[in-house]
PDBML (XML) file of the C-alpha atoms, coordinates in Angstrom:
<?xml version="1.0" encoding="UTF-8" ?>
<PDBx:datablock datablockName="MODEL"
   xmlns:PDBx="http://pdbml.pdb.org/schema/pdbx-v50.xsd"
   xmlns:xsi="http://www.w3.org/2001/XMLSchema-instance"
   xsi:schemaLocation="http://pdbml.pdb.org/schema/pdbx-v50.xsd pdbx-v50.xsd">
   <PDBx:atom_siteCategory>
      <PDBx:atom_site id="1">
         <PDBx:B_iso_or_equiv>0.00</PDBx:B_iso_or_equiv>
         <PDBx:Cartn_x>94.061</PDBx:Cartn_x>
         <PDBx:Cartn_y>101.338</PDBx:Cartn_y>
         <PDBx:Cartn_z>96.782</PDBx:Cartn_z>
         <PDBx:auth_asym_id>A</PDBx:auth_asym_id>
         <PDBx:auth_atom_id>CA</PDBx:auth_atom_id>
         <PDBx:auth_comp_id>UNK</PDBx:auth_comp_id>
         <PDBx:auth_seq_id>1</PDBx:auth_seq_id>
         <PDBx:group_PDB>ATOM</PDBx:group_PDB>
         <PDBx:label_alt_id xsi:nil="true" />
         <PDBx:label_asym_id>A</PDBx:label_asym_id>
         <PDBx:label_atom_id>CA</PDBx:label_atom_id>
         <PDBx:label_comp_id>UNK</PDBx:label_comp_id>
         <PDBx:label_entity_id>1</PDBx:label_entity_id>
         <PDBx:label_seq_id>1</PDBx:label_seq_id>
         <PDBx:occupancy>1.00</PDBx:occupancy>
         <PDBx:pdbx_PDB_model_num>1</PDBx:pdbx_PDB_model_num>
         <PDBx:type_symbol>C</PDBx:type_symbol>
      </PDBx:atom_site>
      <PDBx:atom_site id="2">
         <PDBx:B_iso_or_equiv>0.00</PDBx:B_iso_or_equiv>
         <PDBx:Cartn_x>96.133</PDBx:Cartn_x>
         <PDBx:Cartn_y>98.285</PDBx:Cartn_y>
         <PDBx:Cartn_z>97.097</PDBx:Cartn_z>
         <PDBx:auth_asym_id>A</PDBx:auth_asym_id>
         <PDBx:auth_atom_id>CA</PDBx:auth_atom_id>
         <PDBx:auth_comp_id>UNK</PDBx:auth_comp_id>
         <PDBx:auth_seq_id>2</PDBx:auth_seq_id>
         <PDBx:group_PDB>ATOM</PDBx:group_PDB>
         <PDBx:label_alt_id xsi:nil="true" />
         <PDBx:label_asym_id>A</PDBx:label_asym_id>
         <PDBx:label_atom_id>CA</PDBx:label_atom_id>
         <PDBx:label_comp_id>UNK</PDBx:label_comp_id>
         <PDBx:label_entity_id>1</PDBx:label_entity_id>
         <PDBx:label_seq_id>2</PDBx:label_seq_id>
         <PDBx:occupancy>1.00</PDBx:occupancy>
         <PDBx:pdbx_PDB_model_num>1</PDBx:pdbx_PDB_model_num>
         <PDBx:type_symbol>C</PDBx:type_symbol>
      </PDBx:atom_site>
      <PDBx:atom_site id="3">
         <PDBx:B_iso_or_equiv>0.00</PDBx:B_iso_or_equiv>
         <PDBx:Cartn_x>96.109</PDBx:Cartn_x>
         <PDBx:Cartn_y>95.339</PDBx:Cartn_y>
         <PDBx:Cartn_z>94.621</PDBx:Cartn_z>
         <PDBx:auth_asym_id>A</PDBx:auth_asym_id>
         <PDBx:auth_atom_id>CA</PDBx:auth_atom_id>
         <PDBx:auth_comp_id>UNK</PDBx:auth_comp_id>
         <PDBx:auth_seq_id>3</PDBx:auth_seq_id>
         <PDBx:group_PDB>ATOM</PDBx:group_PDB>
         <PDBx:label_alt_id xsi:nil="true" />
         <PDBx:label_asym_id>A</PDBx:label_asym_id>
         <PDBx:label_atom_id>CA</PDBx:label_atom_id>
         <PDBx:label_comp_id>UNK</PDBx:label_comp_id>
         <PDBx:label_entity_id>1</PDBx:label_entity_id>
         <PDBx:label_seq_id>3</PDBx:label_seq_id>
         <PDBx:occupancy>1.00</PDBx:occupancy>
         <PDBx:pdbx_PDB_model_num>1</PDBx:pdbx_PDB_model_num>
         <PDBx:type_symbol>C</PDBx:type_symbol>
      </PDBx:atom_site>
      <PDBx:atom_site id="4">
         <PDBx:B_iso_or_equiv>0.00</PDBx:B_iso_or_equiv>
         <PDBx:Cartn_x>97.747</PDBx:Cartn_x>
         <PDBx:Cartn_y>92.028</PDBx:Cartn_y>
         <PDBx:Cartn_z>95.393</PDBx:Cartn_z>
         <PDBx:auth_asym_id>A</PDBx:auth_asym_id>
         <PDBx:auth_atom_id>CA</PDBx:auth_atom_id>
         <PDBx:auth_comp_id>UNK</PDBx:auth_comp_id>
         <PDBx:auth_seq_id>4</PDBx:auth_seq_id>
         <PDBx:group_PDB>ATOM</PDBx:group_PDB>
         <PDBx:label_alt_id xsi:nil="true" />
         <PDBx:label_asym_id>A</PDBx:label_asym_id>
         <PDBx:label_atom_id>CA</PDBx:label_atom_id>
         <PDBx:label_comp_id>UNK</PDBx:label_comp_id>
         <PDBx:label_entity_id>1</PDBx:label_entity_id>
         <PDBx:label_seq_id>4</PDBx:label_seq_id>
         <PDBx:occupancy>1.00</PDBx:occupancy>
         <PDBx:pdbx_PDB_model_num>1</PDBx:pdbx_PDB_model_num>
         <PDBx:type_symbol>C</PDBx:type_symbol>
      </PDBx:atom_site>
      <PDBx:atom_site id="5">
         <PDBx:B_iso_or_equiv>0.00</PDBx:B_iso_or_equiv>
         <PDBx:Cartn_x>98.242</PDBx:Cartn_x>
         <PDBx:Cartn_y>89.473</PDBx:Cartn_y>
         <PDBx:Cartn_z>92.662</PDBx:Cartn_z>
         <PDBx:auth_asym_id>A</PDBx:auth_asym_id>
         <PDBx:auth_atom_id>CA</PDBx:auth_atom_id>
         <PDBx:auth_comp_id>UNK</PDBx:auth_comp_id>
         <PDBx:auth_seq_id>5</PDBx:auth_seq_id>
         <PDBx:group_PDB>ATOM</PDBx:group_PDB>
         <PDBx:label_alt_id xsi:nil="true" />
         <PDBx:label_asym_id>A</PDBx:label_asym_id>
         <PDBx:label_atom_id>CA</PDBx:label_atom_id>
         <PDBx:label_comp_id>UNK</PDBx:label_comp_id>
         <PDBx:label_entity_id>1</PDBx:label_entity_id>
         <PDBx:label_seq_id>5</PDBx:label_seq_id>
         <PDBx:occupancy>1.00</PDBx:occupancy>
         <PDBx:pdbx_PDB_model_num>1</PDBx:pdbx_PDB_model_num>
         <PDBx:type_symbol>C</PDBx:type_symbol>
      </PDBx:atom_site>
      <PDBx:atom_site id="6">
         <PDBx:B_iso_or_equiv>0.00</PDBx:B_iso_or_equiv>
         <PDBx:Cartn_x>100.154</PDBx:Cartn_x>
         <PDBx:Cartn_y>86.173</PDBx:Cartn_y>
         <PDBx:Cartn_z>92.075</PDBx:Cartn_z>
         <PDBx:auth_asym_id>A</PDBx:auth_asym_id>
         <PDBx:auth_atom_id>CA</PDBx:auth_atom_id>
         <PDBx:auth_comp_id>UNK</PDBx:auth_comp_id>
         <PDBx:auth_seq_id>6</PDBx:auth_seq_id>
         <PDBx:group_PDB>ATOM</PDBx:group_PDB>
         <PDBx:label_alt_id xsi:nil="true" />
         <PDBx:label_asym_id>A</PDBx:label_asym_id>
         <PDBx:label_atom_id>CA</PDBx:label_atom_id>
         <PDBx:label_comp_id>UNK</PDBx:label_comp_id>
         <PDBx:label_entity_id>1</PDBx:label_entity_id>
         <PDBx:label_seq_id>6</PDBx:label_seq_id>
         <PDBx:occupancy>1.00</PDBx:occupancy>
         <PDBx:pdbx_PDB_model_num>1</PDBx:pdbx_PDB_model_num>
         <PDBx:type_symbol>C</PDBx:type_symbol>
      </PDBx:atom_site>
      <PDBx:atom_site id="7">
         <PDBx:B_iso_or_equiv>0.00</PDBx:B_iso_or_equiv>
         <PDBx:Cartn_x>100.337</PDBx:Cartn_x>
         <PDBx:Cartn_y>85.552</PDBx:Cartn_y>
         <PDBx:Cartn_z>96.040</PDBx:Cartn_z>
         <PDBx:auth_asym_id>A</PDBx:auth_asym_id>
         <PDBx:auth_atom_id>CA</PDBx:auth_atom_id>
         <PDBx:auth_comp_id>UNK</PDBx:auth_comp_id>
         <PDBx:auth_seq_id>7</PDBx:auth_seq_id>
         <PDBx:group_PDB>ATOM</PDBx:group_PDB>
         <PDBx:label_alt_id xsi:nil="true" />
         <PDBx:label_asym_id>A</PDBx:label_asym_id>
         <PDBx:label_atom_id>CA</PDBx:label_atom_id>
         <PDBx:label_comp_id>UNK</PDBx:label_comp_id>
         <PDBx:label_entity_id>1</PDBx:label_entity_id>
         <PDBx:label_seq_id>7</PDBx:label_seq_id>
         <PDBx:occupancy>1.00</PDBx:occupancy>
         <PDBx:pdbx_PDB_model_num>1</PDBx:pdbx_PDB_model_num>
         <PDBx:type_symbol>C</PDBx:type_symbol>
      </PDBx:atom_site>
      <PDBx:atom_site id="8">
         <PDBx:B_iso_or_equiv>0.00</PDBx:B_iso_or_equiv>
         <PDBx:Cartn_x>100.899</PDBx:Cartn_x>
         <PDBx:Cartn_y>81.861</PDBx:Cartn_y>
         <PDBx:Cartn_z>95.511</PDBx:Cartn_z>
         <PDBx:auth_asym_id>A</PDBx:auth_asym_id>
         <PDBx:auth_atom_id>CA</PDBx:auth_atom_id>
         <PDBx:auth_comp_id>UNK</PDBx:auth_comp_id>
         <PDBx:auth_seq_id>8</PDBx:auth_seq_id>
         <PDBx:group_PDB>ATOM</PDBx:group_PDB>
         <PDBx:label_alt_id xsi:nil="true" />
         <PDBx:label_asym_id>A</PDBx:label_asym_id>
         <PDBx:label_atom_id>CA</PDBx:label_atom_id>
         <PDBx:label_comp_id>UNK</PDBx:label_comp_id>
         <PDBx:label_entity_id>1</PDBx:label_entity_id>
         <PDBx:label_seq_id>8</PDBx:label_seq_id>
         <PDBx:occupancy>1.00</PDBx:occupancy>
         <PDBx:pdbx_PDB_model_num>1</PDBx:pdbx_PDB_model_num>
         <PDBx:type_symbol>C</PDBx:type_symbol>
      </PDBx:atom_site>
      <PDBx:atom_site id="9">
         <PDBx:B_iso_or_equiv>0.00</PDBx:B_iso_or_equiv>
         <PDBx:Cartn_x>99.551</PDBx:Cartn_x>
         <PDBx:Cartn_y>80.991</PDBx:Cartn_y>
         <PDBx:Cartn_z>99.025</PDBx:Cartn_z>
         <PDBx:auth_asym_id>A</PDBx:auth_asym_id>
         <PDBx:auth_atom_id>CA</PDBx:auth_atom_id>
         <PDBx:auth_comp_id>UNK</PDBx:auth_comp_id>
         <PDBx:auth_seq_id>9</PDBx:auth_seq_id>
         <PDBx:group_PDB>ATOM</PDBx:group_PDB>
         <PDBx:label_alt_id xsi:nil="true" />
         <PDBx:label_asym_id>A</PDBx:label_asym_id>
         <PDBx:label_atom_id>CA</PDBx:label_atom_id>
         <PDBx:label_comp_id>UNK</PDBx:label_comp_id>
         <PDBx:label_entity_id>1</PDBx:label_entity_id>
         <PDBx:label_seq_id>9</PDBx:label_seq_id>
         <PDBx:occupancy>1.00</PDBx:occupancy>
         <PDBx:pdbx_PDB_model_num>1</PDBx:pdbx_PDB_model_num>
         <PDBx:type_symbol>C</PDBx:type_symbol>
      </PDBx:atom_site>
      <PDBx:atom_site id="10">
         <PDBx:B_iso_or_equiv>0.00</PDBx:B_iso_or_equiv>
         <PDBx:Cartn_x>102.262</PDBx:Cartn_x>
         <PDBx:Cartn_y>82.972</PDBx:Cartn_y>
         <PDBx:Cartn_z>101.232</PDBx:Cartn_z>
         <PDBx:auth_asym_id>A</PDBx:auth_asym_id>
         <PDBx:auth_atom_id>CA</PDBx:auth_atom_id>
         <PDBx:auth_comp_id>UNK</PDBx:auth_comp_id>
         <PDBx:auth_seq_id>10</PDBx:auth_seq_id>
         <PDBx:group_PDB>ATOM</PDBx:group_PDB>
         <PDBx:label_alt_id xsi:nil="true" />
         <PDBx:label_asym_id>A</PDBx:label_asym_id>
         <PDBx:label_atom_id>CA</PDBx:label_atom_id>
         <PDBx:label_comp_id>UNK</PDBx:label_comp_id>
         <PDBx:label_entity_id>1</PDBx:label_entity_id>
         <PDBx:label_seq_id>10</PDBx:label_seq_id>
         <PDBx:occupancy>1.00</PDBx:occupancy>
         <PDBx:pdbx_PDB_model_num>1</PDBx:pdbx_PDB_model_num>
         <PDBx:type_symbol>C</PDBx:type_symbol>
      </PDBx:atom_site>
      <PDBx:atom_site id="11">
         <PDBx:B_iso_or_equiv>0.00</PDBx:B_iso_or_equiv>
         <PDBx:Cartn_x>100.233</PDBx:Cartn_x>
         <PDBx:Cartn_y>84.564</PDBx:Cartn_y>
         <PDBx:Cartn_z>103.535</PDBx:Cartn_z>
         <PDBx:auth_asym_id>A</PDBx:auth_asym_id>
         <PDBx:auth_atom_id>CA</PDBx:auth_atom_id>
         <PDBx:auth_comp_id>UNK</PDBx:auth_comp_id>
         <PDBx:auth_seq_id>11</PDBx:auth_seq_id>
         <PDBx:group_PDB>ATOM</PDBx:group_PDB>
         <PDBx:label_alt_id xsi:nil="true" />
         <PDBx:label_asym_id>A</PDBx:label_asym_id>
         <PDBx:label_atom_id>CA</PDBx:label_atom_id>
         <PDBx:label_comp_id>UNK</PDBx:label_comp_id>
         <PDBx:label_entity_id>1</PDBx:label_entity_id>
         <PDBx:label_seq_id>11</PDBx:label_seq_id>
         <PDBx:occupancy>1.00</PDBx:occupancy>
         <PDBx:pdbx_PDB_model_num>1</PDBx:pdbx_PDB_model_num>
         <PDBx:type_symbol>C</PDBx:type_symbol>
      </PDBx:atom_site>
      <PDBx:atom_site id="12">
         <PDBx:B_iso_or_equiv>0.00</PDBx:B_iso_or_equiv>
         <PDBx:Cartn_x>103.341</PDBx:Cartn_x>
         <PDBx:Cartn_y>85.515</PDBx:Cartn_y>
         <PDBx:Cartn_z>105.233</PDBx:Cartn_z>
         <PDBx:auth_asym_id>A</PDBx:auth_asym_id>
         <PDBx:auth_atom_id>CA</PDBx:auth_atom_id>
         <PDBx:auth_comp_id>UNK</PDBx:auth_comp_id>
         <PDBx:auth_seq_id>12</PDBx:auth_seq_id>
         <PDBx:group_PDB>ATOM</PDBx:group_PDB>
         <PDBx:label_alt_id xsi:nil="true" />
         <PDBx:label_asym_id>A</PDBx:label_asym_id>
         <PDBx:label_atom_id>CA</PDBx:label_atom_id>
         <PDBx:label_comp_id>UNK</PDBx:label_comp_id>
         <PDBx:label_entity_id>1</PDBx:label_entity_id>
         <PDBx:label_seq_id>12</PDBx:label_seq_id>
         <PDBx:occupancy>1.00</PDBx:occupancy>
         <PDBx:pdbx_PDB_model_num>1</PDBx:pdbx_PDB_model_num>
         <PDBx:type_symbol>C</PDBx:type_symbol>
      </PDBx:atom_site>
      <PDBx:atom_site id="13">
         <PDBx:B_iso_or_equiv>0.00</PDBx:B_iso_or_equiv>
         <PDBx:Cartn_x>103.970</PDBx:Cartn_x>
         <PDBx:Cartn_y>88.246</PDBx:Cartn_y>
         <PDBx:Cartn_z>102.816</PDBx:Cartn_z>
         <PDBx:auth_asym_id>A</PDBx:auth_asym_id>
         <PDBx:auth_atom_id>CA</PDBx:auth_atom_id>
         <PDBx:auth_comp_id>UNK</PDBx:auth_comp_id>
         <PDBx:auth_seq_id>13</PDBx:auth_seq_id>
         <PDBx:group_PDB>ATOM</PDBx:group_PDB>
         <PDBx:label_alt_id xsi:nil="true" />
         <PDBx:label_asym_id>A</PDBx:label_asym_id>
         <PDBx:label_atom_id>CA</PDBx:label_atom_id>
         <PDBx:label_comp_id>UNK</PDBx:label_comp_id>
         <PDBx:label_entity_id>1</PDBx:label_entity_id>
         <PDBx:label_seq_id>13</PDBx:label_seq_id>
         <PDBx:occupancy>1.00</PDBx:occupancy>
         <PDBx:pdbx_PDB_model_num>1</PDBx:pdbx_PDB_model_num>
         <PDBx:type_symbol>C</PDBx:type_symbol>
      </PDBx:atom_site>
      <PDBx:atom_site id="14">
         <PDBx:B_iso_or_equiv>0.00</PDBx:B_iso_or_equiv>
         <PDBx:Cartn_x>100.015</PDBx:Cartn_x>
         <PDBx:Cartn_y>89.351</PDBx:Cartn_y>
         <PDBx:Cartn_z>103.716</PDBx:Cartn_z>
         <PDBx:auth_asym_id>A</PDBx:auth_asym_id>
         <PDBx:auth_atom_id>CA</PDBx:auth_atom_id>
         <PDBx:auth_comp_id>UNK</PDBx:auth_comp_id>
         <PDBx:auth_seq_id>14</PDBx:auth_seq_id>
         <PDBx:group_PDB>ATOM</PDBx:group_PDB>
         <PDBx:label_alt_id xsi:nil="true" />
         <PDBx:label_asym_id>A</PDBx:label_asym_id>
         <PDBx:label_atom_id>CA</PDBx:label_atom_id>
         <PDBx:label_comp_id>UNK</PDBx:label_comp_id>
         <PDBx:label_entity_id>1</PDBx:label_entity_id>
         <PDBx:label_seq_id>14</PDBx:label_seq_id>
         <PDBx:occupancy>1.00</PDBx:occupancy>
         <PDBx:pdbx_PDB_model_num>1</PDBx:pdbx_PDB_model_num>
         <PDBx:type_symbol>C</PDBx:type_symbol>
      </PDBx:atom_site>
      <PDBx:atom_site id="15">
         <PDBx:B_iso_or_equiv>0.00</PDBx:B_iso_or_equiv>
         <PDBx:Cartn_x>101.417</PDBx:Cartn_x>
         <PDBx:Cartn_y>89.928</PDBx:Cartn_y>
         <PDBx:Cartn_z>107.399</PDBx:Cartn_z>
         <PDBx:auth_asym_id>A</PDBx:auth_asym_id>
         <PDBx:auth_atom_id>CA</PDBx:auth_atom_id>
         <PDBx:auth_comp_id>UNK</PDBx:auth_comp_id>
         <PDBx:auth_seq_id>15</PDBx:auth_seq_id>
         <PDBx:group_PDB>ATOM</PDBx:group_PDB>
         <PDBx:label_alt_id xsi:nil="true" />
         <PDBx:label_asym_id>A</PDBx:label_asym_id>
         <PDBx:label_atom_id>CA</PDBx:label_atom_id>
         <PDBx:label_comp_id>UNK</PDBx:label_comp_id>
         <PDBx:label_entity_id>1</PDBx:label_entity_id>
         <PDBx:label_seq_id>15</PDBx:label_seq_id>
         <PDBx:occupancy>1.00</PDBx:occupancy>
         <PDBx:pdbx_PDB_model_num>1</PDBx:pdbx_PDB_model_num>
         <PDBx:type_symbol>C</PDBx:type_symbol>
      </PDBx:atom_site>
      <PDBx:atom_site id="16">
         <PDBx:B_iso_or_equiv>0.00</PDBx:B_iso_or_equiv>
         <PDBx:Cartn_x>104.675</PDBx:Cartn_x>
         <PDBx:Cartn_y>91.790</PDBx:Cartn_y>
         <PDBx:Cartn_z>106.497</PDBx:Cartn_z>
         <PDBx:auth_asym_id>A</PDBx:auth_asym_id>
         <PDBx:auth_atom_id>CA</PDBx:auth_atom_id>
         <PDBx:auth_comp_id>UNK</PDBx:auth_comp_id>
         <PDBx:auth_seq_id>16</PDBx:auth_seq_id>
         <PDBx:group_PDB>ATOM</PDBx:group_PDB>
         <PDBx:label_alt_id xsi:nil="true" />
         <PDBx:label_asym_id>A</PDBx:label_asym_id>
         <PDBx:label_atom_id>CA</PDBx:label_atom_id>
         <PDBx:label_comp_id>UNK</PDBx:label_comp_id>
         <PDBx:label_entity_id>1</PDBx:label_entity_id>
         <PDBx:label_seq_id>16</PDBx:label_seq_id>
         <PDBx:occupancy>1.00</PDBx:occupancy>
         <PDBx:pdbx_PDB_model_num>1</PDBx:pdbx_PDB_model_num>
         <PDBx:type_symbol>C</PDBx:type_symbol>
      </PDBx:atom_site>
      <PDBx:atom_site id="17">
         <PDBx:B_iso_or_equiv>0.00</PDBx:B_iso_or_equiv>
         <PDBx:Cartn_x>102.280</PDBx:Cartn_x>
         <PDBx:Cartn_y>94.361</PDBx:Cartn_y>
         <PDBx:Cartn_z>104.554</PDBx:Cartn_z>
         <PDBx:auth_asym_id>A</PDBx:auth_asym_id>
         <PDBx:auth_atom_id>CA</PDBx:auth_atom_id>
         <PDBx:auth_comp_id>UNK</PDBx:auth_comp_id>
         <PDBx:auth_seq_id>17</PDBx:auth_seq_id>
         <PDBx:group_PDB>ATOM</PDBx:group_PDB>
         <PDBx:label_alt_id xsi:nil="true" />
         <PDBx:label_asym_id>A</PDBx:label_asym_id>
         <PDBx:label_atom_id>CA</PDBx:label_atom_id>
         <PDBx:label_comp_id>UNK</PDBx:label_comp_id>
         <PDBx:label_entity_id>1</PDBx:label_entity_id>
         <PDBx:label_seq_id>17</PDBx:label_seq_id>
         <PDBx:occupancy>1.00</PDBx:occupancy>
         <PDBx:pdbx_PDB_model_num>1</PDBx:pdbx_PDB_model_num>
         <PDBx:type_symbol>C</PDBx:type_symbol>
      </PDBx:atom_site>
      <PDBx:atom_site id="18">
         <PDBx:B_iso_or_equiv>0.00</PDBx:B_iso_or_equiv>
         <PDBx:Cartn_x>99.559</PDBx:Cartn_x>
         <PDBx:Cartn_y>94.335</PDBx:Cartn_y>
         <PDBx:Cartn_z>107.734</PDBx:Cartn_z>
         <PDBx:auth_asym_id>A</PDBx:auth_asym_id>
         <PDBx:auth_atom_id>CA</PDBx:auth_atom_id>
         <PDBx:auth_comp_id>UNK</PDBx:auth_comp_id>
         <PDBx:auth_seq_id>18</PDBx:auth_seq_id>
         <PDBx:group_PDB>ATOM</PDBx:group_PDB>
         <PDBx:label_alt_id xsi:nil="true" />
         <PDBx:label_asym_id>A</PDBx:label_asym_id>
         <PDBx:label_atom_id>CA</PDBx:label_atom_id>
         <PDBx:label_comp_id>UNK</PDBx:label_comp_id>
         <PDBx:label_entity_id>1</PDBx:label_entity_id>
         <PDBx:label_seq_id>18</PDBx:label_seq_id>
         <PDBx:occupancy>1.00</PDBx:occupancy>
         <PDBx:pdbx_PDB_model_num>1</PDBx:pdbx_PDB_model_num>
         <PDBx:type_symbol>C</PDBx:type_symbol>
      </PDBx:atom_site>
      <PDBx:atom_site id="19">
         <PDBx:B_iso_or_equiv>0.00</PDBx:B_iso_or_equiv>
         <PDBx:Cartn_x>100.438</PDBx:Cartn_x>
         <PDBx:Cartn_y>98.123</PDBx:Cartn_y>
         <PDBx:Cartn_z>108.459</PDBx:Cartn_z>
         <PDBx:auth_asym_id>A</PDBx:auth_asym_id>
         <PDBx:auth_atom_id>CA</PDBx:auth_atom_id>
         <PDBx:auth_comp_id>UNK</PDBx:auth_comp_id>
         <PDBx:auth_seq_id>19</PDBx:auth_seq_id>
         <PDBx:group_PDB>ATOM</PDBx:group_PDB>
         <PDBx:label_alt_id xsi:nil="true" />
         <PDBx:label_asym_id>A</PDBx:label_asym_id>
         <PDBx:label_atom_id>CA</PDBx:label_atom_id>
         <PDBx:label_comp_id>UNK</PDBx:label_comp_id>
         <PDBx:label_entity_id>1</PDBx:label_entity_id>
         <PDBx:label_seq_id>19</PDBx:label_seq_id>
         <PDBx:occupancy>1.00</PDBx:occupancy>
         <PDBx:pdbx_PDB_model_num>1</PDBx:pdbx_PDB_model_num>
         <PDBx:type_symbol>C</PDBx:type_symbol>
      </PDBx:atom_site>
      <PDBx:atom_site id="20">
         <PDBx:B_iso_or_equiv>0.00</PDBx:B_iso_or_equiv>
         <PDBx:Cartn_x>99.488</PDBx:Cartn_x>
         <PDBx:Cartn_y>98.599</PDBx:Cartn_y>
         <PDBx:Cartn_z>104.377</PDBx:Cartn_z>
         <PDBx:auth_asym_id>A</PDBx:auth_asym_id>
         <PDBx:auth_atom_id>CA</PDBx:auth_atom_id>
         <PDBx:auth_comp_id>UNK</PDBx:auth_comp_id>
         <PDBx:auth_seq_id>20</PDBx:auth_seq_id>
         <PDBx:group_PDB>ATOM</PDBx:group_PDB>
         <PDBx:label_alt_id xsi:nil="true" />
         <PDBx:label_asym_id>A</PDBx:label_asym_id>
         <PDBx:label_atom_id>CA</PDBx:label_atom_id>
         <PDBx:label_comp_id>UNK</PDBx:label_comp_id>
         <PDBx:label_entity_id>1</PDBx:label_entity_id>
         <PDBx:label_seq_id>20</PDBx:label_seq_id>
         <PDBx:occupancy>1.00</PDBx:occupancy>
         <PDBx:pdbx_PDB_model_num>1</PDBx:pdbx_PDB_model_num>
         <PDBx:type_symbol>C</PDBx:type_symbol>
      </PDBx:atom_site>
      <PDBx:atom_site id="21">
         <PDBx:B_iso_or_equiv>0.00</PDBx:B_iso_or_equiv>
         <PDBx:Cartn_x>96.226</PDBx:Cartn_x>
         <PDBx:Cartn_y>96.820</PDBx:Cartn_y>
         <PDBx:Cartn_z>104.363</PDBx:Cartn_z>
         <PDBx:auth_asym_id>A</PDBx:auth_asym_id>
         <PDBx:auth_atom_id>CA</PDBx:auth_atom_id>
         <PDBx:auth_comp_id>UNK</PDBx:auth_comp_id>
         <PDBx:auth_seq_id>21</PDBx:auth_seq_id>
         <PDBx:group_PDB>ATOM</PDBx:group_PDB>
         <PDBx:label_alt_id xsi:nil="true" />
         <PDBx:label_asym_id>A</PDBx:label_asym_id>
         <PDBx:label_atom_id>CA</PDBx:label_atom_id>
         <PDBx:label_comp_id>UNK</PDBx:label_comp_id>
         <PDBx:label_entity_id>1</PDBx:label_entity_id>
         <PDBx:label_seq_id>21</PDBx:label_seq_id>
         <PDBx:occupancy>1.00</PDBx:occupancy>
         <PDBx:pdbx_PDB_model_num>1</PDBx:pdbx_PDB_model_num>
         <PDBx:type_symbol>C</PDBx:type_symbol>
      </PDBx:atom_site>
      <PDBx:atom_site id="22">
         <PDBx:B_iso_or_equiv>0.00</PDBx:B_iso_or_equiv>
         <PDBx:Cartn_x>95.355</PDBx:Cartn_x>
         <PDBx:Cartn_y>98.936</PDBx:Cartn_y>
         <PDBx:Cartn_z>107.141</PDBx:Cartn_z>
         <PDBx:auth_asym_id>A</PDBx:auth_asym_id>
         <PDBx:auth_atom_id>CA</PDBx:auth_atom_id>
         <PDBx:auth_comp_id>UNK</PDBx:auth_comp_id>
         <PDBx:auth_seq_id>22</PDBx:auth_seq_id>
         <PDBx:group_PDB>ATOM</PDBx:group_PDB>
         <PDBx:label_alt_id xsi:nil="true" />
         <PDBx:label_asym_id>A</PDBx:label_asym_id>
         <PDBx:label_atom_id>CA</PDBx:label_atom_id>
         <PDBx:label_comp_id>UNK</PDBx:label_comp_id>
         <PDBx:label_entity_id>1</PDBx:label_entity_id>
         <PDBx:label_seq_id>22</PDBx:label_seq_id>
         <PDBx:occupancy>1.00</PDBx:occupancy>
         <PDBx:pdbx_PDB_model_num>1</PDBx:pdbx_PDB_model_num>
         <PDBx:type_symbol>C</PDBx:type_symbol>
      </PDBx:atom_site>
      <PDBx:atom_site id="23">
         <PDBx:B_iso_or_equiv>0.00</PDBx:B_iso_or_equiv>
         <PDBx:Cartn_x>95.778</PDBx:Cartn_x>
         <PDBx:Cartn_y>102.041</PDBx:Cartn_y>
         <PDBx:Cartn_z>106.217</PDBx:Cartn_z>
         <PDBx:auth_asym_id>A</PDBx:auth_asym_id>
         <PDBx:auth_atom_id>CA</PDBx:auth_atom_id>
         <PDBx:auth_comp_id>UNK</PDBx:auth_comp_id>
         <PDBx:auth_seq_id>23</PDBx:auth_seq_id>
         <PDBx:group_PDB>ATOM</PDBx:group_PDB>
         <PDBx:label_alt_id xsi:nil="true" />
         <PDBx:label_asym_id>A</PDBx:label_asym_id>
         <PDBx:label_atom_id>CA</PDBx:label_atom_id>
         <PDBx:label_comp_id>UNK</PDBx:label_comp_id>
         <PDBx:label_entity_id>1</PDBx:label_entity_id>
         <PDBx:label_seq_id>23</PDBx:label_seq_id>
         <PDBx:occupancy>1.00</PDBx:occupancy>
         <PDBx:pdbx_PDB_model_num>1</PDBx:pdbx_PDB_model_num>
         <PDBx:type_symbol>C</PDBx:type_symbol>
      </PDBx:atom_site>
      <PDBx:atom_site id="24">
         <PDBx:B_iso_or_equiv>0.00</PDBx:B_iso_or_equiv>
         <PDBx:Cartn_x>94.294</PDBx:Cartn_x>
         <PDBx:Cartn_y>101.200</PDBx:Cartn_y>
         <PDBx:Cartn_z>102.771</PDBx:Cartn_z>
         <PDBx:auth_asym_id>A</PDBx:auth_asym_id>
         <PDBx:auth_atom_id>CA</PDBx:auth_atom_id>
         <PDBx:auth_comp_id>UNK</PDBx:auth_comp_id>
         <PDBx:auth_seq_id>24</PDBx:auth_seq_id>
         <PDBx:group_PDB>ATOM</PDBx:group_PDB>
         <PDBx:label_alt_id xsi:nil="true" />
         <PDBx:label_asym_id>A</PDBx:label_asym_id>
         <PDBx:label_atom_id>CA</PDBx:label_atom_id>
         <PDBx:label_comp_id>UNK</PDBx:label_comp_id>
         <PDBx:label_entity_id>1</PDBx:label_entity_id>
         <PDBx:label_seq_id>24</PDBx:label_seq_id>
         <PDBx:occupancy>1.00</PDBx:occupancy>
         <PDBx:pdbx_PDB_model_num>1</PDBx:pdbx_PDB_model_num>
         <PDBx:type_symbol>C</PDBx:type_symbol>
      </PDBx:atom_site>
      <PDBx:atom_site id="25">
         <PDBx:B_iso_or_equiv>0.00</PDBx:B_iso_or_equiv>
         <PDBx:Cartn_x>90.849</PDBx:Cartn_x>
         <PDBx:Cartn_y>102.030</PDBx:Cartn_y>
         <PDBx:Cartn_z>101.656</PDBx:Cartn_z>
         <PDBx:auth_asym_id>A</PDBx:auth_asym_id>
         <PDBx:auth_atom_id>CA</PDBx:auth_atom_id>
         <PDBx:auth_comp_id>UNK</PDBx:auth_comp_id>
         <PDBx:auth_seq_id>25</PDBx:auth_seq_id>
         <PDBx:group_PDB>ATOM</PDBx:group_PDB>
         <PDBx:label_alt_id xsi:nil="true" />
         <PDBx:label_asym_id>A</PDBx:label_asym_id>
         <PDBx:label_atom_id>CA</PDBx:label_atom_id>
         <PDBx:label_comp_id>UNK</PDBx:label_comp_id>
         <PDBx:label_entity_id>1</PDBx:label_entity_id>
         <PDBx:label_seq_id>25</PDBx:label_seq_id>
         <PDBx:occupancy>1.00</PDBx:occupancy>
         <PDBx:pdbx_PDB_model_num>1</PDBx:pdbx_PDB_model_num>
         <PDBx:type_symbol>C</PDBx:type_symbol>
      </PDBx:atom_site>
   </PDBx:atom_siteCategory>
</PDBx:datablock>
């Protein structure tokens, strides 16, 4: 489980932690 708070609008964080979402159910 992943839980993402407080991202502000930097989606460029979202694609440093692509390989996380991924393997994330």
């Amino acid at each position: 489980i992943i839980v993402v708070s407080d991202s502000h609008g930097n989606w460029a964080v979202f694609d440093k932690i692509d390989r996380i979402f991924l393997e994330s159910d």
